[in-house]
Protein backbone atom coordinates (compact mmCIF):
# COMPACT_ATOMS: atom_id res chain seq x y z
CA UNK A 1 -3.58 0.99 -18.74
CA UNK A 2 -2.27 4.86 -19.16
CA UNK A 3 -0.48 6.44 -15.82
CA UNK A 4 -2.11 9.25 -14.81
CA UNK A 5 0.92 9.93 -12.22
CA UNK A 6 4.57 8.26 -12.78
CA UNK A 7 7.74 8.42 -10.14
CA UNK A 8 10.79 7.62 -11.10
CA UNK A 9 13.47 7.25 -8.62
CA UNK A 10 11.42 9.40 -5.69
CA UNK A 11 13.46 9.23 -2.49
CA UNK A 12 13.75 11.02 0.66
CA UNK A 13 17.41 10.66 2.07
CA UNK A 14 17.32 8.34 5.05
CA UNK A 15 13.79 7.87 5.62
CA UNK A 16 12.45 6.22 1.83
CA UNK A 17 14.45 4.93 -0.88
CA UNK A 18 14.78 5.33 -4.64
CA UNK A 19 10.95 4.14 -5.70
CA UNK A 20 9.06 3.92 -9.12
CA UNK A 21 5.37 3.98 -9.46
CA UNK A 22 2.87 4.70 -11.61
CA UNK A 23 -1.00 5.36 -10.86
CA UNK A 24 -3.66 5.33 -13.42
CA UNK A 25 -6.93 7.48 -12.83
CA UNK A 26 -9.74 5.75 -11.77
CA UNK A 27 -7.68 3.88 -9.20
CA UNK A 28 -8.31 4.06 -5.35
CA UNK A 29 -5.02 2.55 -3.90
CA UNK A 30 -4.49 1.90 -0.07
CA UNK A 31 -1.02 2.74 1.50
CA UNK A 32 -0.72 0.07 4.49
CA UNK A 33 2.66 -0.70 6.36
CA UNK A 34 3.60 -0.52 10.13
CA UNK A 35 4.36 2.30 12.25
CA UNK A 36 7.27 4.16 11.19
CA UNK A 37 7.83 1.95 7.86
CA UNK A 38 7.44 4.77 5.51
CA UNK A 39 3.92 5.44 4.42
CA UNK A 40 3.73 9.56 4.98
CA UNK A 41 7.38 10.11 4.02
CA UNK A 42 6.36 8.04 0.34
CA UNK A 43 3.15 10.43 0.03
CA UNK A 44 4.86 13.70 0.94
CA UNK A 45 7.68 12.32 -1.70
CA UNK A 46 5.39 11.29 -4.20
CA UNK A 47 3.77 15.10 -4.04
CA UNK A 48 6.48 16.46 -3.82
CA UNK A 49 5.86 18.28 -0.33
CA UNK A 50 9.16 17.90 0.79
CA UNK A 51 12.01 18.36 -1.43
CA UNK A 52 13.19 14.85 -3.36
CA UNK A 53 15.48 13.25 -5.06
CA UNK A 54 13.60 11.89 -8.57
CA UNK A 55 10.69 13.02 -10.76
CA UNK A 56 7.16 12.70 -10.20
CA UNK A 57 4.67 13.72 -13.20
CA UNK A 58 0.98 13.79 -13.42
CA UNK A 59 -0.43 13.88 -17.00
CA UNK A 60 3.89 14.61 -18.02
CA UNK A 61 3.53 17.49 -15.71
CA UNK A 62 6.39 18.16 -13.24
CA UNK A 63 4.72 18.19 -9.83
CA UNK A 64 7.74 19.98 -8.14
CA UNK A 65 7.88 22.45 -10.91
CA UNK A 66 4.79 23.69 -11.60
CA UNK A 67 3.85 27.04 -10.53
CA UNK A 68 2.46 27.60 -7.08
CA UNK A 69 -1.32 28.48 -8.43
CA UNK A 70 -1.23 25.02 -10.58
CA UNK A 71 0.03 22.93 -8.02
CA UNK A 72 -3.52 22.36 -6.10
CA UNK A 73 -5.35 21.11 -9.36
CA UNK A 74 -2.46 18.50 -9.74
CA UNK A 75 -2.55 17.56 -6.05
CA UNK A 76 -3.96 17.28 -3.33
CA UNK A 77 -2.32 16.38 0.26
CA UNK A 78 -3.90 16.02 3.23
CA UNK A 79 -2.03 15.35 6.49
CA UNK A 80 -2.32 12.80 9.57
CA UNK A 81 -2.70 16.13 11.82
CA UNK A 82 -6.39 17.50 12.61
CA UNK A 83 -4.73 20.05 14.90
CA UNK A 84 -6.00 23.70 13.29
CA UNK A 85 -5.41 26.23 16.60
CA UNK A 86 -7.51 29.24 14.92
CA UNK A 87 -10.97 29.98 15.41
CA UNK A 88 -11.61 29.98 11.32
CA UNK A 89 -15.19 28.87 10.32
CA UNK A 90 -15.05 25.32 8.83
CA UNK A 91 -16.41 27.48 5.43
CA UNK A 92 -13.37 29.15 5.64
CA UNK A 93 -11.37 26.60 5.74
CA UNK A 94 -12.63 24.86 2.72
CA UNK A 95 -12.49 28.01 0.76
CA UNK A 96 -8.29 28.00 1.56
CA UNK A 97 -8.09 25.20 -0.65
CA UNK A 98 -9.04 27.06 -3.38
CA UNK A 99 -6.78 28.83 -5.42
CA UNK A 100 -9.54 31.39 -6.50
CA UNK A 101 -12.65 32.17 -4.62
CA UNK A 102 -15.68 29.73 -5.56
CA UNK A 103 -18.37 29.96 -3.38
CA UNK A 104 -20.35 27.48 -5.14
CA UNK A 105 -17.67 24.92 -4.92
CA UNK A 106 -17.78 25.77 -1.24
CA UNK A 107 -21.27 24.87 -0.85
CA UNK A 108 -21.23 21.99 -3.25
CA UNK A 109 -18.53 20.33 -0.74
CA UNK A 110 -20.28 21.31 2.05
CA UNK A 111 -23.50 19.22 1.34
CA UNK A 112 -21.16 16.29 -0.08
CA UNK A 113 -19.80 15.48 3.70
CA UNK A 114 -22.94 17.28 4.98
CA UNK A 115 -21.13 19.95 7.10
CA UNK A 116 -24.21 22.33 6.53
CA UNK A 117 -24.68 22.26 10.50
CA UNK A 118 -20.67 22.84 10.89
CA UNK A 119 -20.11 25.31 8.01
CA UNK A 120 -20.46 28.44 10.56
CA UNK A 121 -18.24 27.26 13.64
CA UNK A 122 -15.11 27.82 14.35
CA UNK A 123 -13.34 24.90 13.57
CA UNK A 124 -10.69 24.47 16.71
CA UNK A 125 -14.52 23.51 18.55
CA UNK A 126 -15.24 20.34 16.43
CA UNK A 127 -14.08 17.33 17.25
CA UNK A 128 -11.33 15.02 15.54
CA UNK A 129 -13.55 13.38 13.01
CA UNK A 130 -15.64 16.87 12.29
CA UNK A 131 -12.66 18.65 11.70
CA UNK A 132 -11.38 15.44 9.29
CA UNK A 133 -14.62 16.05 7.34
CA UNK A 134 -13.66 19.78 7.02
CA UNK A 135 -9.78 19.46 5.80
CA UNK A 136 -10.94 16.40 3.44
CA UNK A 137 -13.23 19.17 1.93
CA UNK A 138 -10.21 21.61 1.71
CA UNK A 139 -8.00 19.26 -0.30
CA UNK A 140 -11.40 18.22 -2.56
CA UNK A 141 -12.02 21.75 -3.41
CA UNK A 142 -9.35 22.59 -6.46
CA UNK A 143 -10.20 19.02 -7.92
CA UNK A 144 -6.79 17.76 -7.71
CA UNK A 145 -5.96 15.21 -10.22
CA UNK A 146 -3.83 13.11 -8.00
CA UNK A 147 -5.13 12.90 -4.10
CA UNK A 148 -2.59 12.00 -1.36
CA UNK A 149 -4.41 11.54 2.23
CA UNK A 150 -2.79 10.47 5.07
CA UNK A 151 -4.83 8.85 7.77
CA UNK A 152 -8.23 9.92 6.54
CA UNK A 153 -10.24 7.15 7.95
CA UNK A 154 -8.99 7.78 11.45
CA UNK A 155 -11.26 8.48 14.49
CA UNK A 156 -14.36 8.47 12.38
CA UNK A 157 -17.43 6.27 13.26
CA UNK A 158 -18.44 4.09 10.88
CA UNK A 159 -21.01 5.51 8.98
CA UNK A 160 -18.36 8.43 8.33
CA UNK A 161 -15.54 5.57 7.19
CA UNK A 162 -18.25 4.06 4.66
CA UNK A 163 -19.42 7.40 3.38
CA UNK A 164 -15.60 8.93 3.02
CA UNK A 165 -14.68 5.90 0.97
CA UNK A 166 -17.57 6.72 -1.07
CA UNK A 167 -16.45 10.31 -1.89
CA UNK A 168 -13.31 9.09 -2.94
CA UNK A 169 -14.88 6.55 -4.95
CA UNK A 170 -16.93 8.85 -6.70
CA UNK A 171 -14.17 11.40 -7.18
CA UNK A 172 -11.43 9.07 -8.83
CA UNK A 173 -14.58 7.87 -10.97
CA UNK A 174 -14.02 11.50 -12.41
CA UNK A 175 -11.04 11.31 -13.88
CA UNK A 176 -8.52 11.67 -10.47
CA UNK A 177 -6.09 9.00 -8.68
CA UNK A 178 -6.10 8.93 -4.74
CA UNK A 179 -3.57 7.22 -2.38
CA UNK A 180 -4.75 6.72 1.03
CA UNK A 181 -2.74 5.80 4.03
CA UNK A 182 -4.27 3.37 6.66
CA UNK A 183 -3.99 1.49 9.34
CA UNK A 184 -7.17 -0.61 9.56
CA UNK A 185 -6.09 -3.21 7.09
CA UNK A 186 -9.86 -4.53 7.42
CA UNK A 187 -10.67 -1.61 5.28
CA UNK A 188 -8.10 -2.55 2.39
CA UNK A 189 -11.02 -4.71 0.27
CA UNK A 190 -12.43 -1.28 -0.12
CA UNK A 191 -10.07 -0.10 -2.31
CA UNK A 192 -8.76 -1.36 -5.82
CA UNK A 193 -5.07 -1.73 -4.59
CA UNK A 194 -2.90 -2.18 -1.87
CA UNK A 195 0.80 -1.07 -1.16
CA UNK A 196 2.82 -2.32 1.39
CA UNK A 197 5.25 -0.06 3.27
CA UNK A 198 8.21 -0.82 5.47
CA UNK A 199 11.76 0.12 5.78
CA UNK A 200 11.27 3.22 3.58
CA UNK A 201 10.30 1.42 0.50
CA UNK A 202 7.20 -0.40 -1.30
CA UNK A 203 7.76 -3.92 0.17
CA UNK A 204 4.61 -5.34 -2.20
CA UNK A 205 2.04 -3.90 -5.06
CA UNK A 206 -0.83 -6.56 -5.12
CA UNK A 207 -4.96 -6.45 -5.48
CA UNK A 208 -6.32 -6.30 -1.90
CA UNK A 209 -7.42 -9.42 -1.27
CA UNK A 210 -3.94 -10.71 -2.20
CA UNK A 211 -2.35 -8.58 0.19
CA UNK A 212 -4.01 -9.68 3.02
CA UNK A 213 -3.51 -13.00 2.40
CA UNK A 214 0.50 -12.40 1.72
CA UNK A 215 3.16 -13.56 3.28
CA UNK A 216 4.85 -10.16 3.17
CA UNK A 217 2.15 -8.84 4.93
CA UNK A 218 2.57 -11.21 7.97
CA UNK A 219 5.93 -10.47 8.40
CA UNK A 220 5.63 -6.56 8.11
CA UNK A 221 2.83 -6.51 10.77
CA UNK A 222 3.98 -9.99 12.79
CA UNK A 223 0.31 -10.97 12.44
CA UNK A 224 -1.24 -13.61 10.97
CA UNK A 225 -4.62 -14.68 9.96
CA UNK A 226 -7.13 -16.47 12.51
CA UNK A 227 -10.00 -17.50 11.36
CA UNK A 228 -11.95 -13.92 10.74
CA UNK A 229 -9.75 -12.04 12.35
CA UNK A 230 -5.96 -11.74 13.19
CA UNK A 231 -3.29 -12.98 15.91
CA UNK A 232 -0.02 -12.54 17.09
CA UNK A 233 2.45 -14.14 14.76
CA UNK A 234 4.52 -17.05 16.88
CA UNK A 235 7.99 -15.82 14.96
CA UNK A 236 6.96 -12.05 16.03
CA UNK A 237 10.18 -10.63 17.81
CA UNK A 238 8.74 -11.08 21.90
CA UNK A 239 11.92 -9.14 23.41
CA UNK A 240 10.06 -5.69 23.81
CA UNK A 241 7.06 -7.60 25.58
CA UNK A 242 6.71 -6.57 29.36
């Protein structure tokens, strides 16, 4: 299968080391790993949000190269943080994304994660998950070839999980390549494949269903599967327990 995005030797000093990867459209990929393992400092490498060591191409296009008006149709980040301290409409907001003004795109996103009621407040009054809906419609609007969202599915109830996994669906479908960060590993079945994250590097690349039934994935998270669910691993380091 063709890459749509390759990295070669992406690395962040001190926080993710020297990784290779290569993501074909079509493919919705879930970044899972345990606090502080490395899963936003890989996507802000892999976009090339923060300077990096290595090369990162979408379609043979330099990402860290390109000029600033490109850049949003090749990708599209979208951070953990919902905080936006400006009274800007949630229209507004959307329409930032763009890198020239579309008001039908505007409107087209707006009835996608049915913000009509929303569109005309100021977004620092909606609450987490509104405001989620709103900066998930910013980084849709350019049509970004490769997406990179960190923490997307957080605080949302779950009609709003279901129904944001079926944008995304829909939107790779096009032609585009997402990476999504998570921590509900529940979710991971969802998606078409599953990265593992810890110690600032890809620990394991396997379908979902193999992931959650790895070995790699029970020592990561010291958790192992119980019946439907999960508990505690018995080798899971007890000496910061109260």
């Amino acid at each position: 299968m063709t890459a749509l995005f390759e990295a070669r030797g992406i690395a962040l000093a001190a926080r993710l080391q020297a990784t290779d990867l290569e993501v074909p459209a079509g493919q919705l990929t879930a970044v899972i790993g345990p606090n502080g393992g490395g899963k936003t400092s890989l996507l802000r490498a892999l976009g090339a949000i923060e300077a990096s060591s290595g090369s990162a191409t979408i379609d043979r296009e330099a990402i860290a190269t390109a000029p600033p008006a490109r850049r949003p149709r090749l990708v599209g980040f979208m951070p953990a943080s919902r905080e936006i301290a400006w009274p800007i409409l949630a229209r507004d907001i959307i329409a930032l994304g763009l890198p020239a003004p579309d008001a039908h795109r505007v409107e087209e996103l707006i009835g996608i994660l049915e913000l009509e009621s929303l569109a005309d407040r100021p977004v620092d009054r909606l609450s987490t998950g509104e405001r989620t809906r709103v900066l998930l419609a910013r980084t849709l609007a350019p049509r970004p070839r490769l997406l990179l969202l960190d923490e997307p599915l957080s605080n949302l109830d779950p009609y709003w999980v279901l129904r944001m996994i079926e944008v995304l669906r829909s939107t790779v479908a096009a032609g585009a390549a997402a990476l999504v960060a998570l921590h509900d590993i529940e979710l991971v079945p969802a998606f078409d494949r599953a990265l593992l994250v810890a110690d600032g590097a890809i620990r394991a690349d396997l379908p979902p269903e193999d992931m959650l039934a790895s070995e790699v994935l029970a020592e990561a998270f010291r958790i192992l599967r119980s019946g439907n669910g999960w508990r505690v691993s018995p080798r899971a380091d007890r000496r910061s327990s109260p």
